[in-house]
ModelCIF file with pLDDT and N, C-alpha, C, O atoms, coordinates in Angstrom:
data_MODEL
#
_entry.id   MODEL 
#
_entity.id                         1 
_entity.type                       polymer 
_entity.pdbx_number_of_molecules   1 
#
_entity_poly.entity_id                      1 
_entity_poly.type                           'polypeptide(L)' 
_entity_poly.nstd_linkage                   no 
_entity_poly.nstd_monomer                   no 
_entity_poly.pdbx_seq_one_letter_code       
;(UNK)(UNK)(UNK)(UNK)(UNK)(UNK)(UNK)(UNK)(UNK)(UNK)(UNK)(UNK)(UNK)(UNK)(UNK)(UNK)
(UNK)(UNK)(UNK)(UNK)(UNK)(UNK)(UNK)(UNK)(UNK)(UNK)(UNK)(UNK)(UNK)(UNK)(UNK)(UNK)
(UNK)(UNK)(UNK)(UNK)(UNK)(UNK)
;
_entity_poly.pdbx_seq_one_letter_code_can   XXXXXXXXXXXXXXXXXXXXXXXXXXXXXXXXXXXXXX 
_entity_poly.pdbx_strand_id                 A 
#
loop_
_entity_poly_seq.entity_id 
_entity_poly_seq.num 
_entity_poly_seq.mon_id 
_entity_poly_seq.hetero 
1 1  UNK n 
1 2  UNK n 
1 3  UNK n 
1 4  UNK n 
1 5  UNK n 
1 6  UNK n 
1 7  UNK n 
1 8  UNK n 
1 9  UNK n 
1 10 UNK n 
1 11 UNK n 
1 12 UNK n 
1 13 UNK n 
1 14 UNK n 
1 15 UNK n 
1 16 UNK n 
1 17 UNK n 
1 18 UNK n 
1 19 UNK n 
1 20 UNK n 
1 21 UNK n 
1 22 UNK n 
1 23 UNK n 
1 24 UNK n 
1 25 UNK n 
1 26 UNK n 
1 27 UNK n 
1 28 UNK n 
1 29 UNK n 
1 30 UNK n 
1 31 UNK n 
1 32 UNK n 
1 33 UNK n 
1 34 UNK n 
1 35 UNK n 
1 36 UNK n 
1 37 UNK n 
1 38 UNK n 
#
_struct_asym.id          A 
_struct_asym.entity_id   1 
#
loop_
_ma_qa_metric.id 
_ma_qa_metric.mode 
_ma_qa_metric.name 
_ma_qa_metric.software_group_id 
_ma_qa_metric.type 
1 global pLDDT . pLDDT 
2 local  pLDDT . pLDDT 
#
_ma_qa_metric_global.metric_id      1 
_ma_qa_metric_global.metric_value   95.26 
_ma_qa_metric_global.model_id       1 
_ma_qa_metric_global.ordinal_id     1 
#
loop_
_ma_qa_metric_local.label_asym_id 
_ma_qa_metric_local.label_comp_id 
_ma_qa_metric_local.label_seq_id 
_ma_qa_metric_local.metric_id 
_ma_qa_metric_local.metric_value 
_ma_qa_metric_local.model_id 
_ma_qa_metric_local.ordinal_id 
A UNK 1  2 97.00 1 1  
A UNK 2  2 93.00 1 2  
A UNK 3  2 95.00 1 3  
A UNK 4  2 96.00 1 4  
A UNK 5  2 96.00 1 5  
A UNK 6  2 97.00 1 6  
A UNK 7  2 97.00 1 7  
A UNK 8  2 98.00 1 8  
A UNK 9  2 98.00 1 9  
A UNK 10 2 98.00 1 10 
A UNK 11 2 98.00 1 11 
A UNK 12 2 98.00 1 12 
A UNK 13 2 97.00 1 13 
A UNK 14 2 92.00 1 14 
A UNK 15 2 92.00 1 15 
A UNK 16 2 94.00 1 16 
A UNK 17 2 94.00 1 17 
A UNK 18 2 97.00 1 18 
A UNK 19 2 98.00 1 19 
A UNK 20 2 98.00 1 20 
A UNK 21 2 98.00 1 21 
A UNK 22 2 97.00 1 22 
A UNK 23 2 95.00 1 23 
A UNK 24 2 92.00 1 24 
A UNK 25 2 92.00 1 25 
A UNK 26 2 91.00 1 26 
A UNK 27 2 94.00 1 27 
A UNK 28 2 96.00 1 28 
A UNK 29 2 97.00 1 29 
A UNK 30 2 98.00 1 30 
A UNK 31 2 98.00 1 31 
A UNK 32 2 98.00 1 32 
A UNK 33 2 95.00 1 33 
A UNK 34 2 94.00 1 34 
A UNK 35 2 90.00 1 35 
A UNK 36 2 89.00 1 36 
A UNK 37 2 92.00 1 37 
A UNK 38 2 91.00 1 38 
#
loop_
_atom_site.group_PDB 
_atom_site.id 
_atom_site.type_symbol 
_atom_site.label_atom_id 
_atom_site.label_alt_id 
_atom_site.label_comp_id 
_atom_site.label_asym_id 
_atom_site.label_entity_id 
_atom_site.label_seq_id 
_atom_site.pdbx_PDB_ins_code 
_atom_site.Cartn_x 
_atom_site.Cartn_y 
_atom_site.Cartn_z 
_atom_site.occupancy 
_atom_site.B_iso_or_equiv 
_atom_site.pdbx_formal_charge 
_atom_site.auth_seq_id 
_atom_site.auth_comp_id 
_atom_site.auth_asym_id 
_atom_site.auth_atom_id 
_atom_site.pdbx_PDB_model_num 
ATOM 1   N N  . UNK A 1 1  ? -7.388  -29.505 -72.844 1.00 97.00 ? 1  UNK A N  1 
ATOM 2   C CA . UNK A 1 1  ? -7.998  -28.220 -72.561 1.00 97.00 ? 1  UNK A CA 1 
ATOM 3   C C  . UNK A 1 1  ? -6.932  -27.264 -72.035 1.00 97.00 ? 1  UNK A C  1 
ATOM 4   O O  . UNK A 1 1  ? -6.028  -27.831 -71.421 1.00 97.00 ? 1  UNK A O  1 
ATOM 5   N N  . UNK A 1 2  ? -6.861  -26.274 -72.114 1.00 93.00 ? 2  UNK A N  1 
ATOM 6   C CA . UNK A 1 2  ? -5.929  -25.056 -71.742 1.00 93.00 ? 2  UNK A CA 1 
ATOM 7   C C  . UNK A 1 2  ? -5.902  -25.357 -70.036 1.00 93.00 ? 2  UNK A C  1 
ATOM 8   O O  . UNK A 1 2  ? -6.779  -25.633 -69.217 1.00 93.00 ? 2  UNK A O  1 
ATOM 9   N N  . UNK A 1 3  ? -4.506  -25.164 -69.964 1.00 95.00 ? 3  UNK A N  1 
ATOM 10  C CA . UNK A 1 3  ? -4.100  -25.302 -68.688 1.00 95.00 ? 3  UNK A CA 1 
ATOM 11  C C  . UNK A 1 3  ? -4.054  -26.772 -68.216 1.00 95.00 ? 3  UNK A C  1 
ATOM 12  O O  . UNK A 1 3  ? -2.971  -27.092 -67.724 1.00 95.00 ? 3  UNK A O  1 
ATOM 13  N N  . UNK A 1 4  ? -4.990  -27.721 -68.262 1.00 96.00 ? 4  UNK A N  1 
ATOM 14  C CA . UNK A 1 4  ? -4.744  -29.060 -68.375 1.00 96.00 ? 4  UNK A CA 1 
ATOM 15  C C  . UNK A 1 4  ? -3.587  -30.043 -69.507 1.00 96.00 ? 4  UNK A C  1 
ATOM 16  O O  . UNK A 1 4  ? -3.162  -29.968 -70.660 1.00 96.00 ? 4  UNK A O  1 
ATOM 17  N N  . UNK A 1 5  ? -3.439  -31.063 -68.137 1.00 96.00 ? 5  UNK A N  1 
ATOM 18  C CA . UNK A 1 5  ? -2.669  -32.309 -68.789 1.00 96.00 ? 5  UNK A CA 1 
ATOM 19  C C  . UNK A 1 5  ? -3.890  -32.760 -70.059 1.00 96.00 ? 5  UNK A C  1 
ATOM 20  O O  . UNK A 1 5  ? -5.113  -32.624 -70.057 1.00 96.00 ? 5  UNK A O  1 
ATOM 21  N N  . UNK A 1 6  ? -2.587  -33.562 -71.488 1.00 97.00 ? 6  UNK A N  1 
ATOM 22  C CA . UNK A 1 6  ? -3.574  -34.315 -72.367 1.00 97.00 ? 6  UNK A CA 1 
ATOM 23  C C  . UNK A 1 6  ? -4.312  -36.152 -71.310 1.00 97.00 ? 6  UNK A C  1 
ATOM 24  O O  . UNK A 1 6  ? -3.914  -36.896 -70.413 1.00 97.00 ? 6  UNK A O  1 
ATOM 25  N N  . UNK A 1 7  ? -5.409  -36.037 -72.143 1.00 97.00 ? 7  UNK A N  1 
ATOM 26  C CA . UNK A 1 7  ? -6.473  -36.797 -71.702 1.00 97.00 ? 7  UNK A CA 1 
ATOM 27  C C  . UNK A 1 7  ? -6.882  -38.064 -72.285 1.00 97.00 ? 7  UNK A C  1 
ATOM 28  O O  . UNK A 1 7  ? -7.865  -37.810 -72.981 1.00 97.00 ? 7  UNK A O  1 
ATOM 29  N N  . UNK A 1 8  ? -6.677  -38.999 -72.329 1.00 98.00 ? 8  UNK A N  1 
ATOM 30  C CA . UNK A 1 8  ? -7.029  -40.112 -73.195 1.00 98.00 ? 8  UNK A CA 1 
ATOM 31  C C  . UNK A 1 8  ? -8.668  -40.148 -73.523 1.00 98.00 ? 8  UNK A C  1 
ATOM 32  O O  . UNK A 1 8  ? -9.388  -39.975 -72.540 1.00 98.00 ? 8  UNK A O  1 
ATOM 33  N N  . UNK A 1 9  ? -9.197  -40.317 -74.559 1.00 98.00 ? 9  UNK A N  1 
ATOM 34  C CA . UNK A 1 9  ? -10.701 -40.226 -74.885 1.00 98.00 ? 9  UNK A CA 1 
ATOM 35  C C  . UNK A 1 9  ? -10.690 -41.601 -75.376 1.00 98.00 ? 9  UNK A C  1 
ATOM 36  O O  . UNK A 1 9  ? -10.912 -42.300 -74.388 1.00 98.00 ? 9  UNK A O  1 
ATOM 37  N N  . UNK A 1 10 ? -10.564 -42.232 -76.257 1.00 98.00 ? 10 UNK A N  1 
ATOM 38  C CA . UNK A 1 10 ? -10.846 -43.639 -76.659 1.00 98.00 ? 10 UNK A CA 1 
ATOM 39  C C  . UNK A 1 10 ? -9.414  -44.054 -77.602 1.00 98.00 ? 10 UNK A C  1 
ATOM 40  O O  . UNK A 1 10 ? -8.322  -43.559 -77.882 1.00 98.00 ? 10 UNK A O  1 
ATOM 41  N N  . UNK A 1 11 ? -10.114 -45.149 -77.845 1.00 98.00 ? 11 UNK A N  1 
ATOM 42  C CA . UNK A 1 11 ? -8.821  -46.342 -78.669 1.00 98.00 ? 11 UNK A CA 1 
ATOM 43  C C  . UNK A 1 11 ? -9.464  -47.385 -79.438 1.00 98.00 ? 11 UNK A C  1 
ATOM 44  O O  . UNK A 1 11 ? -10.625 -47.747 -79.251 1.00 98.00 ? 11 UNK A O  1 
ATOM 45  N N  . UNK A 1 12 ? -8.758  -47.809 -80.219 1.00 98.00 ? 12 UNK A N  1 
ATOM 46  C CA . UNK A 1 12 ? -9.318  -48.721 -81.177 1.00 98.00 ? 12 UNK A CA 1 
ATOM 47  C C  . UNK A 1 12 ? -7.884  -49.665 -81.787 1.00 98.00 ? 12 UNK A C  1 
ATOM 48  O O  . UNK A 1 12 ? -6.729  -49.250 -81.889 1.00 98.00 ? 12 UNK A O  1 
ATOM 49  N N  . UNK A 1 13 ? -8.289  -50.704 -82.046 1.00 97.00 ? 13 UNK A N  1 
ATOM 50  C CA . UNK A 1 13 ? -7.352  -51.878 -82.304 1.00 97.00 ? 13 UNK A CA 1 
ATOM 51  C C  . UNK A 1 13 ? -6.795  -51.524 -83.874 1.00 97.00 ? 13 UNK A C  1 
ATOM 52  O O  . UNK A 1 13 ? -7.141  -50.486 -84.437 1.00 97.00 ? 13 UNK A O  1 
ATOM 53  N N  . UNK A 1 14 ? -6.057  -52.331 -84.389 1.00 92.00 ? 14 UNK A N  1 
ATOM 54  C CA . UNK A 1 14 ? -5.750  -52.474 -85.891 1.00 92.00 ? 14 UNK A CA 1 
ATOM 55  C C  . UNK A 1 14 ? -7.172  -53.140 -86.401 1.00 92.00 ? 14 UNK A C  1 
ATOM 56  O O  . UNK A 1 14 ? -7.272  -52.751 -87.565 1.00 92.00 ? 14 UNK A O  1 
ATOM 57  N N  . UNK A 1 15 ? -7.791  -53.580 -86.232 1.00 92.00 ? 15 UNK A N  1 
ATOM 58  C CA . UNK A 1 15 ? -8.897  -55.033 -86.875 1.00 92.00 ? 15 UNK A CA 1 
ATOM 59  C C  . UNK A 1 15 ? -10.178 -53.687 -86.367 1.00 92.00 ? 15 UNK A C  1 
ATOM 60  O O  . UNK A 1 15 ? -10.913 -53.382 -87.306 1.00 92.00 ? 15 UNK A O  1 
ATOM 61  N N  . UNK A 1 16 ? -10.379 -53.148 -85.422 1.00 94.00 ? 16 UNK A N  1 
ATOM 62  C CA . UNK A 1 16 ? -11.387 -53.042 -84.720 1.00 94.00 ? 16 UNK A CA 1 
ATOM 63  C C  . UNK A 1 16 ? -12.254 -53.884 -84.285 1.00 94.00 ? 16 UNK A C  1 
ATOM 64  O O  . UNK A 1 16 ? -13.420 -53.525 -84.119 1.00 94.00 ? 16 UNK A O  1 
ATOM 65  N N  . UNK A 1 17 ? -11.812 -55.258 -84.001 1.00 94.00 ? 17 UNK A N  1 
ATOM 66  C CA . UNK A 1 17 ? -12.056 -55.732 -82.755 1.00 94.00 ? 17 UNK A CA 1 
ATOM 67  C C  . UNK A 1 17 ? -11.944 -55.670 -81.369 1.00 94.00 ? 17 UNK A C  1 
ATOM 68  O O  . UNK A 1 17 ? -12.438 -56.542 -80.654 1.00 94.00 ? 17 UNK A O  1 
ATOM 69  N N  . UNK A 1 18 ? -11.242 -54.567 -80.864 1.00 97.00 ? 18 UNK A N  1 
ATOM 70  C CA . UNK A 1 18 ? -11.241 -54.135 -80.052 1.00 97.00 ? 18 UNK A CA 1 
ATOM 71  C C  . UNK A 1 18 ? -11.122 -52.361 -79.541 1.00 97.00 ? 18 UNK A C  1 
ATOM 72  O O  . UNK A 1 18 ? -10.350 -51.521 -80.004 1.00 97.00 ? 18 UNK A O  1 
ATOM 73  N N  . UNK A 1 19 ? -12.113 -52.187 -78.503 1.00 98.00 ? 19 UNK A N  1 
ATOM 74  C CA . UNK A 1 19 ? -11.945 -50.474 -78.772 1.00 98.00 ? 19 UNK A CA 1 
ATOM 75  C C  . UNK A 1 19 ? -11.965 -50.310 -76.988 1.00 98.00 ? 19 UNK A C  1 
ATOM 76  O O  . UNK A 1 19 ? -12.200 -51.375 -76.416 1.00 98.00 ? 19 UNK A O  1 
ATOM 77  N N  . UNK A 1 20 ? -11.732 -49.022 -76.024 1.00 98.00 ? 20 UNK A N  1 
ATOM 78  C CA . UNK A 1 20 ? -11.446 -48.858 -74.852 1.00 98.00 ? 20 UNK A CA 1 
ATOM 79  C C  . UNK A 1 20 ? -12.204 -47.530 -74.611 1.00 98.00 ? 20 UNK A C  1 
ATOM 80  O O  . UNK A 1 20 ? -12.351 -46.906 -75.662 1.00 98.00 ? 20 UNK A O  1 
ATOM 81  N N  . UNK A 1 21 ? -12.642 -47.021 -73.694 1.00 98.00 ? 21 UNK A N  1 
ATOM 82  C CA . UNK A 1 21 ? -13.353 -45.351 -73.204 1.00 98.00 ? 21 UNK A CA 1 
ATOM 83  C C  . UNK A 1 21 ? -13.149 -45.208 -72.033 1.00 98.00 ? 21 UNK A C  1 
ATOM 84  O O  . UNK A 1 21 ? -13.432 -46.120 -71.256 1.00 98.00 ? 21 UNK A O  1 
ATOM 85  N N  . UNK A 1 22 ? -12.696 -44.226 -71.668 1.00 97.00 ? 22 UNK A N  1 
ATOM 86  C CA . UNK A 1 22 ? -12.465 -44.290 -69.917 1.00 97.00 ? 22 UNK A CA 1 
ATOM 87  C C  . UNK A 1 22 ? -13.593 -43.459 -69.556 1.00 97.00 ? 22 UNK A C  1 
ATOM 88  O O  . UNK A 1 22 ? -14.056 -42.631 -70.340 1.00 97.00 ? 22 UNK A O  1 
ATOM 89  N N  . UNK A 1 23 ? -14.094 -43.673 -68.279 1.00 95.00 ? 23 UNK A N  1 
ATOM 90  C CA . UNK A 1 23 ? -15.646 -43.264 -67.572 1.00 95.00 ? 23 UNK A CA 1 
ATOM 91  C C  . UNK A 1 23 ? -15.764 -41.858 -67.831 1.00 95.00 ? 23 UNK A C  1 
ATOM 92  O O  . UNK A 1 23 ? -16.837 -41.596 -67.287 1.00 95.00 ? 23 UNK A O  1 
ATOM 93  N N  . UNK A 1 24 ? -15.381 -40.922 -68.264 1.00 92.00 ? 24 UNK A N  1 
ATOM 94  C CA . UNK A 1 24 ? -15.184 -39.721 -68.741 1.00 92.00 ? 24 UNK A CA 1 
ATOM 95  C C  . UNK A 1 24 ? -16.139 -39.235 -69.837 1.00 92.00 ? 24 UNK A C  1 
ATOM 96  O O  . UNK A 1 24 ? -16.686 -38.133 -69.822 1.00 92.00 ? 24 UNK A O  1 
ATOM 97  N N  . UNK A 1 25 ? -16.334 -40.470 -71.102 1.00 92.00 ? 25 UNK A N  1 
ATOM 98  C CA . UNK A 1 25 ? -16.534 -40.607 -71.859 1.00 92.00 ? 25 UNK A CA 1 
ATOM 99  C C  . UNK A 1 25 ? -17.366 -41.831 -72.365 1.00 92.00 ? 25 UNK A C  1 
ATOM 100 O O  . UNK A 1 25 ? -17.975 -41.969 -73.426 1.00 92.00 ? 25 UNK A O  1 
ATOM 101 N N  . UNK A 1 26 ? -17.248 -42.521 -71.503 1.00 91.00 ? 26 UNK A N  1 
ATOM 102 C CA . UNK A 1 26 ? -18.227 -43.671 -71.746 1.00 91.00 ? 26 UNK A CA 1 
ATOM 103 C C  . UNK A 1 26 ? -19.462 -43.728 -71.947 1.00 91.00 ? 26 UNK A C  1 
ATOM 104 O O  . UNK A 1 26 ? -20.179 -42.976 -71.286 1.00 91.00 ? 26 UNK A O  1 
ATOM 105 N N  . UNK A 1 27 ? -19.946 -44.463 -72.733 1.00 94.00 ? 27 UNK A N  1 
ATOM 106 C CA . UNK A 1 27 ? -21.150 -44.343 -73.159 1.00 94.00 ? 27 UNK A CA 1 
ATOM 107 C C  . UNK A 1 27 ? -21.791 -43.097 -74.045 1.00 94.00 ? 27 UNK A C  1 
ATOM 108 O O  . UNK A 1 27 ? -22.748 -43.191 -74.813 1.00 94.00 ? 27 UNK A O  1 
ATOM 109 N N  . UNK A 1 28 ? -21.358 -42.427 -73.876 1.00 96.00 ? 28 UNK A N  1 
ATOM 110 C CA . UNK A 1 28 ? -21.601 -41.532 -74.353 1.00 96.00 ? 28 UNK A CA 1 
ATOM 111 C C  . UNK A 1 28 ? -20.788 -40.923 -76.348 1.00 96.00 ? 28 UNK A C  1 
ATOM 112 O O  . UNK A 1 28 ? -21.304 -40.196 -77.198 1.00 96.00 ? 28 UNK A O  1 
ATOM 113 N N  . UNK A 1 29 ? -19.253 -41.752 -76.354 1.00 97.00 ? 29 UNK A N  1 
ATOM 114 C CA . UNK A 1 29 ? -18.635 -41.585 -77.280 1.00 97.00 ? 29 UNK A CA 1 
ATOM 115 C C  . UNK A 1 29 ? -18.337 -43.082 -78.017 1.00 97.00 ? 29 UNK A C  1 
ATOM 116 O O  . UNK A 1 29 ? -18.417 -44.168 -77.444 1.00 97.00 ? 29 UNK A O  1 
ATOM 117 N N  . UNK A 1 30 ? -17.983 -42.867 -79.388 1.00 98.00 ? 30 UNK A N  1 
ATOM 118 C CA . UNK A 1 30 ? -18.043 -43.918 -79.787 1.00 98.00 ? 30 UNK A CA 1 
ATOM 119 C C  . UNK A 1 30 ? -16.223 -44.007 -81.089 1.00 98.00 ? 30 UNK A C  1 
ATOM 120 O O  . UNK A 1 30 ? -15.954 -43.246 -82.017 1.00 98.00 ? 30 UNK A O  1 
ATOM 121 N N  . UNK A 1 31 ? -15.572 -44.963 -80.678 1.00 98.00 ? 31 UNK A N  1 
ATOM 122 C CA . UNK A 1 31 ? -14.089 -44.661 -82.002 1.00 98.00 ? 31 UNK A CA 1 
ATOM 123 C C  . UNK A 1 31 ? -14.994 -45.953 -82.898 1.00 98.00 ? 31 UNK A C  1 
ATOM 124 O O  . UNK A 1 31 ? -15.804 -46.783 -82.486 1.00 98.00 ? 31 UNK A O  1 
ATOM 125 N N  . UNK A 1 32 ? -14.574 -45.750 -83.947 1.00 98.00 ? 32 UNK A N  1 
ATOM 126 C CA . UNK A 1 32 ? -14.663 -46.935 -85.093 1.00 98.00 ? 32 UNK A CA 1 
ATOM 127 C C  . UNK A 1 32 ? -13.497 -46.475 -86.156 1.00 98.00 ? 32 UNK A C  1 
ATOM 128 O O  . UNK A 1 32 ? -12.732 -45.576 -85.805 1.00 98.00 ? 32 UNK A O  1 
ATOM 129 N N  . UNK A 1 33 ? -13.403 -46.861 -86.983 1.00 95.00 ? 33 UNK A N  1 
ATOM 130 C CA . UNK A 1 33 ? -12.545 -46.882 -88.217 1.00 95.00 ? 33 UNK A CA 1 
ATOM 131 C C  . UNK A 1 33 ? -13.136 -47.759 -89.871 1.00 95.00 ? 33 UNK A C  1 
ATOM 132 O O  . UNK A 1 33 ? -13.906 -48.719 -89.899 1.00 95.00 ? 33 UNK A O  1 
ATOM 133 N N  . UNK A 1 34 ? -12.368 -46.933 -91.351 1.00 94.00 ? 34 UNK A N  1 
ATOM 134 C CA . UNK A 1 34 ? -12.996 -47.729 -91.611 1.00 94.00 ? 34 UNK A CA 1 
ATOM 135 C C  . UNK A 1 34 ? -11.401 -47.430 -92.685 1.00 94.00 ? 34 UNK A C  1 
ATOM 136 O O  . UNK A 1 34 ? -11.144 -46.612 -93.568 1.00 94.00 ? 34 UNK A O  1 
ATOM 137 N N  . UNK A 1 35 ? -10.676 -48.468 -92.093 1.00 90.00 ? 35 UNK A N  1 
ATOM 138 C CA . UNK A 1 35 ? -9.603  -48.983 -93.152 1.00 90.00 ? 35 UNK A CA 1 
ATOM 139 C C  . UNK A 1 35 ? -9.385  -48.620 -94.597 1.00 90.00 ? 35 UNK A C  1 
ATOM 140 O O  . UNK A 1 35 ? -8.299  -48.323 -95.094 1.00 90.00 ? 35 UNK A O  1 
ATOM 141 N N  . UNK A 1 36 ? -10.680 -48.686 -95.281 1.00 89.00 ? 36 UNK A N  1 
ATOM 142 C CA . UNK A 1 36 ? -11.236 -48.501 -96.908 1.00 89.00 ? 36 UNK A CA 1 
ATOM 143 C C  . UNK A 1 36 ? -10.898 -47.545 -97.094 1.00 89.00 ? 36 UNK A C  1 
ATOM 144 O O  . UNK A 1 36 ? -10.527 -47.214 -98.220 1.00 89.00 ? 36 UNK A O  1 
ATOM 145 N N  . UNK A 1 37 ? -10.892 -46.730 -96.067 1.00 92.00 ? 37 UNK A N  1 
ATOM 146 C CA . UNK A 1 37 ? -11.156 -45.316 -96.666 1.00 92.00 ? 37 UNK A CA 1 
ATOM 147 C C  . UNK A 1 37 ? -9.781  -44.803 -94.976 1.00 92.00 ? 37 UNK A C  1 
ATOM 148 O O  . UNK A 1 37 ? -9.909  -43.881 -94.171 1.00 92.00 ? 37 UNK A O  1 
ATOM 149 N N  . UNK A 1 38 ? -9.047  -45.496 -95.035 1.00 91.00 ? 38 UNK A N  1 
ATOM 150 C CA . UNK A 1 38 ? -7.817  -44.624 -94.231 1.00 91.00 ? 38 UNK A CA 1 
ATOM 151 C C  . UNK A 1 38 ? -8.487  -43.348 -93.442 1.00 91.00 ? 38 UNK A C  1 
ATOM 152 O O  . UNK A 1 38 ? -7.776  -42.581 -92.793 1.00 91.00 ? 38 UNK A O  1 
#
């Protein structure tokens, strides 16, 4: 956001077996991926 430091929102693995949200965003957001389609 203007005037702010960047912010981490989520993460996601190579496999997507694994994904991360910090309380900011939790629950509320969701990362997925779909390889097939880059």
């Amino acid at each position: 956001a203007p005037g702010k430091e960047r912010e981490f929102v989520a993460a996601i693995s190579w496999t997507g077996s694994s994904t991360y949200y910090p309380d900011s965003v939790k629950g509320r957001s969701t990362i997925s991926r779909d390889n097939a389609k880059n």
